[in-house]
N, C-alpha and C. Protein backbone atom coordinates (compact mmCIF):
# COMPACT_ATOMS: atom_id res chain seq x y z
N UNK A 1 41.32 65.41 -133.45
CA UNK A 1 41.02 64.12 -132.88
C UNK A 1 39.72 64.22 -132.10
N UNK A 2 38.84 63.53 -132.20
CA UNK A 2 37.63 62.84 -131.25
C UNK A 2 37.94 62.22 -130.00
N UNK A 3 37.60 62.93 -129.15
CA UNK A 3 37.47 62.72 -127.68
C UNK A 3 35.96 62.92 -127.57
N UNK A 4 35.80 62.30 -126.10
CA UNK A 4 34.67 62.37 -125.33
C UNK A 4 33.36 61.12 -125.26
N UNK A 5 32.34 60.91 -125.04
CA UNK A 5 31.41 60.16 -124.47
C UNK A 5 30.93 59.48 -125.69
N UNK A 6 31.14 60.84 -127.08
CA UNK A 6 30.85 60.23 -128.27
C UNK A 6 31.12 59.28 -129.03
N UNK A 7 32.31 59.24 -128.50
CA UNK A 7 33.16 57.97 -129.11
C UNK A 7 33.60 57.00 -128.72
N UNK A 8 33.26 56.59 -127.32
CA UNK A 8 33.07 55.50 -127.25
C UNK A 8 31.91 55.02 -127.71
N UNK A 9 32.24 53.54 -128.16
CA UNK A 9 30.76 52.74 -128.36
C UNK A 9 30.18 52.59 -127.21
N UNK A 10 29.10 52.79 -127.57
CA UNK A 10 28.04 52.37 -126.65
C UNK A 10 27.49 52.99 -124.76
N UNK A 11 28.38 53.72 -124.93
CA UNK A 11 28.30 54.97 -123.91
C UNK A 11 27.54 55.91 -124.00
N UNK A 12 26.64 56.30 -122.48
CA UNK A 12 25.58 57.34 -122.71
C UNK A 12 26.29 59.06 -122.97
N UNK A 13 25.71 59.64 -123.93
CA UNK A 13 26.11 60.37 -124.13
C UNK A 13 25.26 61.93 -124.47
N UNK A 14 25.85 62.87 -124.45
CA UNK A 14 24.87 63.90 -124.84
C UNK A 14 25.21 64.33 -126.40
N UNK A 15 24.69 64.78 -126.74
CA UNK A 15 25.00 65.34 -128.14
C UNK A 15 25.75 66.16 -128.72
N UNK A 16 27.28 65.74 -127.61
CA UNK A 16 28.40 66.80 -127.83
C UNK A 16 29.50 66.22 -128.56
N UNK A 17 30.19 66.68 -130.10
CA UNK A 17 31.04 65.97 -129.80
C UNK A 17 32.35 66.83 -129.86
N UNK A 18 33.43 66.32 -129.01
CA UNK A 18 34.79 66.96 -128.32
C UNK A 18 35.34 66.82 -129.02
N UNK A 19 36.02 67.98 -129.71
CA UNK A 19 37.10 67.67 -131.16
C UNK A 19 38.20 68.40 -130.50
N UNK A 20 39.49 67.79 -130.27
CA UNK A 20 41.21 68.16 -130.00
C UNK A 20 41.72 68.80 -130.94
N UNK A 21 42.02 70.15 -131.16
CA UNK A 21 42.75 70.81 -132.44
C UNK A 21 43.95 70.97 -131.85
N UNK A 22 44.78 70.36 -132.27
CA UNK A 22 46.25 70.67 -131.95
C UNK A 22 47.27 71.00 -132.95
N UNK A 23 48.09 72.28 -132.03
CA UNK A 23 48.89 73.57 -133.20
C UNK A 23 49.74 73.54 -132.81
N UNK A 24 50.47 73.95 -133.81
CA UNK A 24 52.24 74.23 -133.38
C UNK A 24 52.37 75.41 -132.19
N UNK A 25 53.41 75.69 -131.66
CA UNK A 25 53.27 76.94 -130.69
C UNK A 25 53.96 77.85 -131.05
N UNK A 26 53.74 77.91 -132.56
CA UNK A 26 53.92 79.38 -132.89
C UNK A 26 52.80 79.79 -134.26
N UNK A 27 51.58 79.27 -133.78
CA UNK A 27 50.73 79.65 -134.61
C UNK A 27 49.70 80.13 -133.06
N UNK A 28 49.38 81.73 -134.37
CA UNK A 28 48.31 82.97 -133.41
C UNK A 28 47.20 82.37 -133.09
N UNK A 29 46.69 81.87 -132.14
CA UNK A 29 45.59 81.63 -131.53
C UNK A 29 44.72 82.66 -132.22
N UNK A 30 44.89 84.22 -132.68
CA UNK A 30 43.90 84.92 -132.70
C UNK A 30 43.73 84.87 -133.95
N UNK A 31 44.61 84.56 -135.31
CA UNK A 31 44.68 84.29 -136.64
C UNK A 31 43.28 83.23 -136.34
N UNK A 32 43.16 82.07 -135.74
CA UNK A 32 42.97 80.89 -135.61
C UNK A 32 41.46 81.53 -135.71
N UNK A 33 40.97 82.28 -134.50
CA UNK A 33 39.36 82.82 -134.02
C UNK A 33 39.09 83.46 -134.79
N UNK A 34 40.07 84.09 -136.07
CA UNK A 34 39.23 85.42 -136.67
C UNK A 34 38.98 84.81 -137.96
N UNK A 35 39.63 82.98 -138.41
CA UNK A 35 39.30 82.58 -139.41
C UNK A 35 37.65 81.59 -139.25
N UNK A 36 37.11 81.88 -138.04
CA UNK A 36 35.72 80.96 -138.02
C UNK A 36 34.47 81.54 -138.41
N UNK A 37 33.65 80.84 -139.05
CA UNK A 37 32.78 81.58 -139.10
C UNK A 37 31.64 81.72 -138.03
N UNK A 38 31.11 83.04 -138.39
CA UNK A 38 30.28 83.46 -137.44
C UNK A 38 29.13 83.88 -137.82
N UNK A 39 28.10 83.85 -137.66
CA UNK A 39 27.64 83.60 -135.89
C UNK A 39 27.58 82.06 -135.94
N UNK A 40 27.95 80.68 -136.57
CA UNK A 40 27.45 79.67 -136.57
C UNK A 40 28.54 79.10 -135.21
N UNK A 41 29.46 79.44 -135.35
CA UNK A 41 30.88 79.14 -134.09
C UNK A 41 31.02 80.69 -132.81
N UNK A 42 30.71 80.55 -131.52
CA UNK A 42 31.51 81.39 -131.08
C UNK A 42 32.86 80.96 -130.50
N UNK A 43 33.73 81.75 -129.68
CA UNK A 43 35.38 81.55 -129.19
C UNK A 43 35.11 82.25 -127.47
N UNK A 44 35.54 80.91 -126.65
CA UNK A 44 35.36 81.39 -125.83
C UNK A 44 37.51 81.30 -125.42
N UNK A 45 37.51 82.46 -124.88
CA UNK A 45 39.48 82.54 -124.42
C UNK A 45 39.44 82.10 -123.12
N UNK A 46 39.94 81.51 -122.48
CA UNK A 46 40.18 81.05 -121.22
C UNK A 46 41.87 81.59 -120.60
N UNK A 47 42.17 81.76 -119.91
CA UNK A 47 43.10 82.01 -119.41
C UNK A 47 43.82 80.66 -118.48
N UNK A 48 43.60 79.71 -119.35
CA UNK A 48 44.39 78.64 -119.19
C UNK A 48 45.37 77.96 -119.99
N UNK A 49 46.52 77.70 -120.10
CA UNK A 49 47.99 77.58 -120.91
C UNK A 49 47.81 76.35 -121.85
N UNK A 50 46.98 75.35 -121.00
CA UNK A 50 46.86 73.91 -122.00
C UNK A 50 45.21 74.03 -122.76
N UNK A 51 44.47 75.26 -121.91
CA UNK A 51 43.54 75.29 -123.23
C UNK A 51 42.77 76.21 -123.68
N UNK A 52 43.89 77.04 -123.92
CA UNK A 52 43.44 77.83 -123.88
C UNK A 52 42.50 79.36 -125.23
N UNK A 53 41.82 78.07 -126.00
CA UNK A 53 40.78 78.64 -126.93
C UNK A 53 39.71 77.66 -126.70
N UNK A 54 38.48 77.32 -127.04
CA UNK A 54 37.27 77.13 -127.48
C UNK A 54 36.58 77.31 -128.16
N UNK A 55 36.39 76.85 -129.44
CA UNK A 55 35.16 77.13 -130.29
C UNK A 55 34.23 76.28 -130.14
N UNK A 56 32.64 77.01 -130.06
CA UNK A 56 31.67 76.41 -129.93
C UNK A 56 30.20 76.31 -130.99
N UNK A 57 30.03 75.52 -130.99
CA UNK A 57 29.14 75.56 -132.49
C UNK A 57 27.56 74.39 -131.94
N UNK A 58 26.31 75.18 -132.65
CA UNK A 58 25.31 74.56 -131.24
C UNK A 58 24.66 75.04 -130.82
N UNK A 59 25.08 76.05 -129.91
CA UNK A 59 24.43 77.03 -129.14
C UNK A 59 23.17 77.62 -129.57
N UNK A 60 22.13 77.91 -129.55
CA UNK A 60 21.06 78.54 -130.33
C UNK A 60 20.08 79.52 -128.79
N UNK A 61 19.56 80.42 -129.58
CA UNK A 61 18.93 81.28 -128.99
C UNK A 61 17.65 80.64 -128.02
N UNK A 62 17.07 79.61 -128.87
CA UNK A 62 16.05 78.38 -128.60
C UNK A 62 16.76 76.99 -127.33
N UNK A 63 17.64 77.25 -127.23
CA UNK A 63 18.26 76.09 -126.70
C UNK A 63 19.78 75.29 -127.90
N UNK A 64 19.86 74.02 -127.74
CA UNK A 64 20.44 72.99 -128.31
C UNK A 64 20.26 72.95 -129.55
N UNK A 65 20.99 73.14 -130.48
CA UNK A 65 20.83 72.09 -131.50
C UNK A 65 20.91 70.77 -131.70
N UNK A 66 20.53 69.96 -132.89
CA UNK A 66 20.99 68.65 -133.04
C UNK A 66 22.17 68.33 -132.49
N UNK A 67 23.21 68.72 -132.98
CA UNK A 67 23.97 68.37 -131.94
C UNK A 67 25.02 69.55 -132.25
N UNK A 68 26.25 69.85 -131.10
CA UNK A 68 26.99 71.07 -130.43
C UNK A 68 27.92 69.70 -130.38
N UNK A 69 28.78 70.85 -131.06
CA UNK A 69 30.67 71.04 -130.95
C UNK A 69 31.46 71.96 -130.14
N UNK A 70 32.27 71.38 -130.33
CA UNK A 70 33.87 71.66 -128.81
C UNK A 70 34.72 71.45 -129.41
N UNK A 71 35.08 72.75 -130.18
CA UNK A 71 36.51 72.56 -130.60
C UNK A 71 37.88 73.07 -129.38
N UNK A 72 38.52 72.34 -128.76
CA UNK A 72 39.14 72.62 -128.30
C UNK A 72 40.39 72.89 -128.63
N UNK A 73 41.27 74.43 -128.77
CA UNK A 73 42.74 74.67 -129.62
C UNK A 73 43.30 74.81 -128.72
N UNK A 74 44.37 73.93 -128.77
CA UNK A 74 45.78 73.63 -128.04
C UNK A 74 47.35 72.93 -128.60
N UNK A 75 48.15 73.71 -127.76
CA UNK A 75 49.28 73.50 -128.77
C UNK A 75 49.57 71.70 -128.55
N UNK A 76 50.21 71.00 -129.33
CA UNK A 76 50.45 69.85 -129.11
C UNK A 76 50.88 69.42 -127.34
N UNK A 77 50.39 68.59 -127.01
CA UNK A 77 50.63 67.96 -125.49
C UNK A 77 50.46 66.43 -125.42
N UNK A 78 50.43 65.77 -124.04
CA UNK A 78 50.01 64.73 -123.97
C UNK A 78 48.94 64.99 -123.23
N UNK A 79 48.05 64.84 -123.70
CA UNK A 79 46.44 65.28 -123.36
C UNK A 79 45.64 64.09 -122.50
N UNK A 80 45.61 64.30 -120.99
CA UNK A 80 44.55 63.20 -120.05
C UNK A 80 43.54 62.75 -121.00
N UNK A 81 42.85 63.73 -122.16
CA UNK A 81 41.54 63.67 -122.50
C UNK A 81 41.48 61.78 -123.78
N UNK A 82 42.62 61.88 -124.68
CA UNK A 82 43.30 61.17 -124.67
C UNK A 82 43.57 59.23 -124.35
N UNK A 83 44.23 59.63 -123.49
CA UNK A 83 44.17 58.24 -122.46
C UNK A 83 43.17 57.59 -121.84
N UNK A 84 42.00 58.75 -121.49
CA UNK A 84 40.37 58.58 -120.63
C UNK A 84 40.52 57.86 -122.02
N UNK A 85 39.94 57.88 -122.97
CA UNK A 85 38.82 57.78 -124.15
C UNK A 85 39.61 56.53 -124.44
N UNK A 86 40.52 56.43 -125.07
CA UNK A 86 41.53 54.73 -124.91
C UNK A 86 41.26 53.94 -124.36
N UNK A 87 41.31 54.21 -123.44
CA UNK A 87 41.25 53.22 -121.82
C UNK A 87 39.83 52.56 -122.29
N UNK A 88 38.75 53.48 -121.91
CA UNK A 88 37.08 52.98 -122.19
C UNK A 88 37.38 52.58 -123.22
N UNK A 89 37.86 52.41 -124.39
CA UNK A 89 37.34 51.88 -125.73
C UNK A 89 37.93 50.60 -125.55
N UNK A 90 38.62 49.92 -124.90
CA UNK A 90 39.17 48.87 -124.28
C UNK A 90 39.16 47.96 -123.05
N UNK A 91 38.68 48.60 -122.83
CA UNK A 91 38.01 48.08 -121.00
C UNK A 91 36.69 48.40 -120.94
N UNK A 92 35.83 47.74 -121.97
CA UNK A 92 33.76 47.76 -121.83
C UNK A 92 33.78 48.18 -120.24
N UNK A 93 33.95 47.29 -119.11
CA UNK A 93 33.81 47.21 -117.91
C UNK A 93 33.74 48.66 -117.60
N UNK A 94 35.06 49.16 -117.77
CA UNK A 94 34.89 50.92 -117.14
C UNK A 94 34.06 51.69 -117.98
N UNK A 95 33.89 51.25 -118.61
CA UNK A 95 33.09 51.95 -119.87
C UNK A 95 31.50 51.94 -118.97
N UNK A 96 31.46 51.18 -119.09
CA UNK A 96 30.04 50.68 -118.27
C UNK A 96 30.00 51.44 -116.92
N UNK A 97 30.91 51.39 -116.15
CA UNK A 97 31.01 51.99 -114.74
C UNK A 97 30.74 53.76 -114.81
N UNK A 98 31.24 53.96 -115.98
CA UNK A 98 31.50 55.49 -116.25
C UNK A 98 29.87 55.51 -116.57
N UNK A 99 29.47 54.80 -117.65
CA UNK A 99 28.13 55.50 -117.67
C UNK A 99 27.17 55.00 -117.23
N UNK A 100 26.83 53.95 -115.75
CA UNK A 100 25.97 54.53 -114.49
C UNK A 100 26.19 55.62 -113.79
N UNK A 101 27.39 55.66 -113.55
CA UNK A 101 27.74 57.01 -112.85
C UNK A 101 27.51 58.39 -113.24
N UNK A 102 27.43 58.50 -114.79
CA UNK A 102 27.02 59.51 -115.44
C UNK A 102 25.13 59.82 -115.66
N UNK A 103 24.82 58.47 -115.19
CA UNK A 103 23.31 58.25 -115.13
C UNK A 103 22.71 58.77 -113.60
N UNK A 104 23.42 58.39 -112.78
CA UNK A 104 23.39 59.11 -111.32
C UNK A 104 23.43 60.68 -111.30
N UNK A 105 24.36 60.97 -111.90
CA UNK A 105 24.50 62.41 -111.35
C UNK A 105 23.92 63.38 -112.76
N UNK A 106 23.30 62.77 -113.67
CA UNK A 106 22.58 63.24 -114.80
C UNK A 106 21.30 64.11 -113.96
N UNK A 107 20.48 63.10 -113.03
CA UNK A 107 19.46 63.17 -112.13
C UNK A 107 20.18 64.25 -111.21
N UNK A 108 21.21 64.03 -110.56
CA UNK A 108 21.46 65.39 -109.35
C UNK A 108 22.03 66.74 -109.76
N UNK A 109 22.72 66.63 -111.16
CA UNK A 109 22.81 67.85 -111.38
C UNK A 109 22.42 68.53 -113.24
N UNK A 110 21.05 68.07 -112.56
CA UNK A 110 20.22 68.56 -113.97
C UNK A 110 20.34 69.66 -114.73
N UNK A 111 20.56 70.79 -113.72
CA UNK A 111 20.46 71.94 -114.31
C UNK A 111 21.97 72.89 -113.79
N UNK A 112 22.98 72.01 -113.60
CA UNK A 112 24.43 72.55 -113.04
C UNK A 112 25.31 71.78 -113.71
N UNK A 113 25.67 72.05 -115.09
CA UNK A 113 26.49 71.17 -116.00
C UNK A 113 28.05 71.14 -114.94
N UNK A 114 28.47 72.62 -113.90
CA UNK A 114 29.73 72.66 -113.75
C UNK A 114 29.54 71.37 -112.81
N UNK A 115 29.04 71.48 -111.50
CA UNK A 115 28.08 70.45 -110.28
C UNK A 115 28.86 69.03 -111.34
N UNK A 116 27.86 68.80 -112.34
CA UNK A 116 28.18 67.33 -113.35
C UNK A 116 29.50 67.22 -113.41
N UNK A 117 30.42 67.90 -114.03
CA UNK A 117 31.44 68.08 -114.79
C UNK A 117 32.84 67.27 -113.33
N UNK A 118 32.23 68.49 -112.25
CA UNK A 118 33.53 67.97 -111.03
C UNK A 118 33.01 66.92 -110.54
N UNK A 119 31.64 66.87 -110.74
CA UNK A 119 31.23 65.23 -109.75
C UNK A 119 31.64 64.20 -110.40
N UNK A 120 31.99 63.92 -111.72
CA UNK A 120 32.67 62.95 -112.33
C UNK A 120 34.65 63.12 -112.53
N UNK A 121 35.03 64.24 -111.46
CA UNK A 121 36.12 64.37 -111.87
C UNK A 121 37.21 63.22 -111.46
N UNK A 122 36.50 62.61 -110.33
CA UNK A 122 37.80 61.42 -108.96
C UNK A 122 37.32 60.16 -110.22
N UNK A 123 36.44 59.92 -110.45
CA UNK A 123 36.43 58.68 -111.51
C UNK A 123 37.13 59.34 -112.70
N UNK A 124 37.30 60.14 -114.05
CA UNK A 124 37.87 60.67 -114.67
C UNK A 124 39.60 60.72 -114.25
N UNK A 125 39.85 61.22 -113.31
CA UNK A 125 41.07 61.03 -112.78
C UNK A 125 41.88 59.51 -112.31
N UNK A 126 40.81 58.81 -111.80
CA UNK A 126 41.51 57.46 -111.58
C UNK A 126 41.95 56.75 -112.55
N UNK A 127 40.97 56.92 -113.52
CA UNK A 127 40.91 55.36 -114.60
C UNK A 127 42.15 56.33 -115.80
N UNK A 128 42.14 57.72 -115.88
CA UNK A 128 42.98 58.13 -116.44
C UNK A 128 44.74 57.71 -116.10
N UNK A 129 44.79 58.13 -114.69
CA UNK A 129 45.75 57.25 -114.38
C UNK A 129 46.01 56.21 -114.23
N UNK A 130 44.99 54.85 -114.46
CA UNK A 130 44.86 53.72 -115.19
C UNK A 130 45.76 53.59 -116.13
N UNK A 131 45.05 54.07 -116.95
CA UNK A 131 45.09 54.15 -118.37
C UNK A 131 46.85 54.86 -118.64
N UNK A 132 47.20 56.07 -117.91
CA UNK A 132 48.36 56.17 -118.42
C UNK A 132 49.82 55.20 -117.88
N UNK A 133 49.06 54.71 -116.89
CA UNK A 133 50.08 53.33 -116.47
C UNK A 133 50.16 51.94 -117.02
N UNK A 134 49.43 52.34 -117.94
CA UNK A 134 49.06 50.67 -118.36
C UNK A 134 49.15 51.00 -119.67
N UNK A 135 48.82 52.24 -120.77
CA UNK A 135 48.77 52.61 -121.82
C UNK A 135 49.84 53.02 -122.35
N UNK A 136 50.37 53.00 -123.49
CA UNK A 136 51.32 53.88 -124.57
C UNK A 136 50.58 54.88 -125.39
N UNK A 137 50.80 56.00 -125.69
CA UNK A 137 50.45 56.53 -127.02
C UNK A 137 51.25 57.10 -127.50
């Protein structure tokens, strides 16, 4: 599934797009990393339970490519990531709110993607819980 900035219409976005791989929980995460290819994907492991693989595709020695993927592998859940992306594709308004705000702190944390990432986390969190009070999926 498509998550992220990409998919909403009309939202500023970077040239990432967030792909949800979701697995049964009894399939090997490491079966999973040793079937990608390489060097075009690396796997980053996280030691986190809901997400805990990453493949990344993009990356270049030069910088960016056209555009970089996020595969994110996780066993089936009900995923915040999800409900955010719903919500905006239905409510222009927050949609809009999300990306001045993402235009603000584009400028303050130019060169600190993590800085970006938590400074949008209290808006990310609100409208999510919006969204899962007001939403079905």
């Amino acid at each position: 599934m498509l998550y992220g900035s990409t998919v909403i219409p009309g939202l500023l976005a970077k040239p990432t797009v967030d792909i949800l791989l979701e697995i049964k929980s009894d399939v090997d995460l490491k079966y999973i990393a040793s079937r990608i290819p390489n060097p075009e994907y690396f796997c980053q492991w996280r030691d986190m339970p809901d997400d805990p693989l990453i493949l990344y595709k993009g990356y270049t020695p030069n910088g960016f490519a056209e555009k970089v993927y996020h595969i994110h592998v996780r066993y089936f859940g009900d995923w915040d990531e999800l409900y955010f992306r719903d919500y905006l594709r239905v409510h222009p308004e927050a949609a809009f709110e999300y990306a001045a705000l993402k235009r603000d702190l584009m400028q303050e944390f130019e060169h600190n993607r993590d800085g970006y990432t938590d400074a949008k986390g209290a808006f990310i969190r609100e409208i999510t819980e919006r969204a899962r009070n007001s939403m079905s999926h």
